[in-house]
Protein backbone atom coordinates (compact mmCIF):
# COMPACT_ATOMS: atom_id res chain seq x y z
CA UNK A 1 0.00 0.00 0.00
CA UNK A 2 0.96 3.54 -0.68
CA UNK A 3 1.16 6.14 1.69
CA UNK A 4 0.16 9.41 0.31
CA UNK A 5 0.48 12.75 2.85
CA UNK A 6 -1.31 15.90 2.36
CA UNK A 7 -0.50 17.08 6.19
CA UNK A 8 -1.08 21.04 4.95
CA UNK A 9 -5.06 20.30 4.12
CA UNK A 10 -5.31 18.89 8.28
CA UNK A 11 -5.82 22.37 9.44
CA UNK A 12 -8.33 23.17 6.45
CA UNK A 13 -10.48 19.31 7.86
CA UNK A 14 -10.31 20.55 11.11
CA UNK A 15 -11.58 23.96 10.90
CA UNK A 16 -8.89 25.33 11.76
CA UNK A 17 -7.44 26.83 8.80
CA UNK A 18 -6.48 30.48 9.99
CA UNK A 19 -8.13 33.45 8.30
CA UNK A 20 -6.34 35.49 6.26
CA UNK A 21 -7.82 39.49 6.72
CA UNK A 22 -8.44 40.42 3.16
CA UNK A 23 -10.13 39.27 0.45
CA UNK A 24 -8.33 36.14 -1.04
CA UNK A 25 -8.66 37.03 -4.07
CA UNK A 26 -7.40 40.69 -3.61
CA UNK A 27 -3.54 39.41 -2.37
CA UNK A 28 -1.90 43.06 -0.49
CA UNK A 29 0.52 45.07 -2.53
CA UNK A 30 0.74 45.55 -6.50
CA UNK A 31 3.47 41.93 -6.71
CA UNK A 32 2.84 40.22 -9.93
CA UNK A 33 3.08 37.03 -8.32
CA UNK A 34 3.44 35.83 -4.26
CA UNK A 35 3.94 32.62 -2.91
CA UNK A 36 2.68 33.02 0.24
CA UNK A 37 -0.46 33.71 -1.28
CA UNK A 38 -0.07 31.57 -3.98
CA UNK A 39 -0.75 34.22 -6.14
CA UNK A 40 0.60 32.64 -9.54
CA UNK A 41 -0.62 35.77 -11.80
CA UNK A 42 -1.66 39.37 -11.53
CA UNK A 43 -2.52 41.07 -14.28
CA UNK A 44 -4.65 44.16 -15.87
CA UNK A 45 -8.13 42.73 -15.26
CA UNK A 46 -7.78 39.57 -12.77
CA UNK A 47 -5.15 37.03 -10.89
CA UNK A 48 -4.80 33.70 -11.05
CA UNK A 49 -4.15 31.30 -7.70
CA UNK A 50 -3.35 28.08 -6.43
CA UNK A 51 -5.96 26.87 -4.30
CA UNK A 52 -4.88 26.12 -1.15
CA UNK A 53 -7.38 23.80 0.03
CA UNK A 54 -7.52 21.92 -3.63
CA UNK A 55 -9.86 19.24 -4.71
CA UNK A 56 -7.06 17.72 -6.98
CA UNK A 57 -3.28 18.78 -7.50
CA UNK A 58 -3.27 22.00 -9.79
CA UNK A 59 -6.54 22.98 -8.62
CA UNK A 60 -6.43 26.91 -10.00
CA UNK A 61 -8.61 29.61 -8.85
CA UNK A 62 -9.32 33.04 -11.30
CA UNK A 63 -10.75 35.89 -9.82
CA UNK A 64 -11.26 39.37 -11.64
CA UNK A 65 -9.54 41.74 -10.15
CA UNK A 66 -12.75 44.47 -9.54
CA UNK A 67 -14.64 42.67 -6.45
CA UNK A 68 -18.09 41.72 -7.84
CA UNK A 69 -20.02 38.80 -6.72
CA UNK A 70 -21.45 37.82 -10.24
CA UNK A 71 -20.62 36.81 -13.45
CA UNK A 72 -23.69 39.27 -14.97
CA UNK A 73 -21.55 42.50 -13.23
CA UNK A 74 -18.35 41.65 -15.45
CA UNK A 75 -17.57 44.15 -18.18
CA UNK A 76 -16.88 42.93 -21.60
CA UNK A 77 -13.01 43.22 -20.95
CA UNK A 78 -12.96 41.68 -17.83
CA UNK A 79 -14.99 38.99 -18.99
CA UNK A 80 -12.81 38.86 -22.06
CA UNK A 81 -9.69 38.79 -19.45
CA UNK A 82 -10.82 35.75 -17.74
CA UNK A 83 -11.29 33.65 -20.36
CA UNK A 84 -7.91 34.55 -21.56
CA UNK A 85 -6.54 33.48 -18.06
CA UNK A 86 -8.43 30.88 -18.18
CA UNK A 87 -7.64 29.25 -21.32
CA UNK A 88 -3.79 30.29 -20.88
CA UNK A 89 -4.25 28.20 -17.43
CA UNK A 90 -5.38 25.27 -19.26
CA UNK A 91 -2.76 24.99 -21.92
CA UNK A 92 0.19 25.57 -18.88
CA UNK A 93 -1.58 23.05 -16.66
CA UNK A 94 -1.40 20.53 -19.71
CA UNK A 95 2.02 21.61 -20.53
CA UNK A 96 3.37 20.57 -16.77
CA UNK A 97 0.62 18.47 -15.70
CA UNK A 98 -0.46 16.55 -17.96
CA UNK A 99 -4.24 16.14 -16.61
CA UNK A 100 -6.84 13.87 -18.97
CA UNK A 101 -9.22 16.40 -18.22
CA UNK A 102 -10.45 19.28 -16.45
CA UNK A 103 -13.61 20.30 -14.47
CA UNK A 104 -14.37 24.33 -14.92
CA UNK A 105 -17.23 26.46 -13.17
CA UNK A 106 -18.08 28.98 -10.94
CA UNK A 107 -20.32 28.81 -8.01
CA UNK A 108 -22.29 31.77 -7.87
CA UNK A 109 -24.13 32.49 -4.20
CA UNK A 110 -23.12 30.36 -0.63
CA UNK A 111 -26.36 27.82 -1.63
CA UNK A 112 -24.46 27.36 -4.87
CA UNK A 113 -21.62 25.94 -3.11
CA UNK A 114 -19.75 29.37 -2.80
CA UNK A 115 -17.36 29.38 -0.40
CA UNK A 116 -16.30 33.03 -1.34
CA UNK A 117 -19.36 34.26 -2.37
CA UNK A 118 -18.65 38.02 -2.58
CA UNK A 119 -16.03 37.79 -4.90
CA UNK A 120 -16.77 36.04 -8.18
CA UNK A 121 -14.06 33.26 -9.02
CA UNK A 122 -13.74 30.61 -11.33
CA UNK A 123 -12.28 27.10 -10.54
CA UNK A 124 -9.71 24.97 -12.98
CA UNK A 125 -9.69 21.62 -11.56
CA UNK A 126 -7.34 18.98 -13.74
CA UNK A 127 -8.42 15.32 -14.06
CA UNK A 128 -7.21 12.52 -14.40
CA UNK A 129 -8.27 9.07 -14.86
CA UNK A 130 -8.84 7.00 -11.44
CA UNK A 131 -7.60 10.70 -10.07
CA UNK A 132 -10.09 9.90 -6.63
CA UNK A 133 -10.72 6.85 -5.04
CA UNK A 134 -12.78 5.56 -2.06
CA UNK A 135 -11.00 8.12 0.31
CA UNK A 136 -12.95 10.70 -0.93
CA UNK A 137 -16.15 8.78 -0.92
CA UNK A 138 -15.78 7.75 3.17
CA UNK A 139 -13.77 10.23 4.18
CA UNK A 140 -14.35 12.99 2.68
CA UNK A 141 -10.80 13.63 2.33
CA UNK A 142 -9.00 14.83 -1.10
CA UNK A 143 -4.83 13.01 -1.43
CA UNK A 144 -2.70 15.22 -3.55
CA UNK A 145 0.01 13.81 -4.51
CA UNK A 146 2.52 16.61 -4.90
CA UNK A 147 3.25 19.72 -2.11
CA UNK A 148 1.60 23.11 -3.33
CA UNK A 149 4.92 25.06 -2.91
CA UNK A 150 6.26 22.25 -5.68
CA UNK A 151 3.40 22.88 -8.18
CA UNK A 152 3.15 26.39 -7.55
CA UNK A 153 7.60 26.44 -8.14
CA UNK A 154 6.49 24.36 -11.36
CA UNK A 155 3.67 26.69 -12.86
CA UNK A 156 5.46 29.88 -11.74
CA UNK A 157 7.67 30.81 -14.56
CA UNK A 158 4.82 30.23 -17.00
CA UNK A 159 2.98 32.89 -15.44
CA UNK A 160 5.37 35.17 -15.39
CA UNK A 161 6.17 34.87 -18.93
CA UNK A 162 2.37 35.46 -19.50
CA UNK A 163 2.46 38.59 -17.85
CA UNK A 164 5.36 39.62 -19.53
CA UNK A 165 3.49 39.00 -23.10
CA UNK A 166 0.60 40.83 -21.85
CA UNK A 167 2.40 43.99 -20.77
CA UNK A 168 5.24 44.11 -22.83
């Protein structure tokens, strides 16, 4: 049998996960990228994280950067921004990853399934085949099988070339 750790989600199980006192999805300063907030991307009209409590290694997060709380309140360049990020997210997640597939959505309201409700964000979750297995199911517990500070090290200098095509 394989052993397979994921000893930075225990805090997120237990409820103890500590808060962090902004918006998650509005990271302090004007920094391109941070990896204590596993902020991968910053750009002109929205960012790009790593989740931290993911639902499968390379789980991404894309937030405009303007905090609304639906997808109706987006302006035609922000919505235009986010699906660049997002497809640019895809094609560097399949470039290091190498995911089957991918789940993508948005939960909009808390009875939607919302966690952050006030701030609109989308979710990039790569797949892959036989990706979740009975842990989930009577557990309710998610194995990743590589550290976040790896895959965010990994998907790092992608994003940074990104921004560096976008503002040249």
């Amino acid at each position: 049998m394989n052993t397979l750790w994921t000893p930075w989600r225990i805090d997120h199980v237990l409820g103890k996960a500590p808060k962090v006192p902004h918006c998650i999805f509005e990271p302090p300063g004007e920094s391109t990228s941070s990896k204590n907030d596993l902020l991968l991307y910053r750009g002109r009209n929205g960012i790009v994280l790593l989740n931290r409590f993911p639902y499968a290694n390379g789980h991404l997060l894309i937030a405009p950067k303007r905090h609304i709380d639906c997808l109706t309140s987006l302006t035609e360049q922000e919505n235009q921004g986010i699906m660049f990020l997002t497809q640019q997210s895809v094609l560097i997640l399949k470039k290091h990853l190498n995911p089957d597939g991918f789940n993508i959505g948005c939960n909009l309201g808390s009875i939607a399934g919302a966690g952050i409700a006030d701030h609109l964000h989308y979710h990039i979750v790569p797949r892959w085949n036989g990706d979740h297995n009975f842990i989930t199911v009577i557990s309710e517990i998610r194995t990743i099988p590589e550290h976040i500070d790896l895959t965010f090290d990994t998907l790092l200098p992608d994003f940074v070339s990104l921004f560096l095509q976008e503002n040249p």
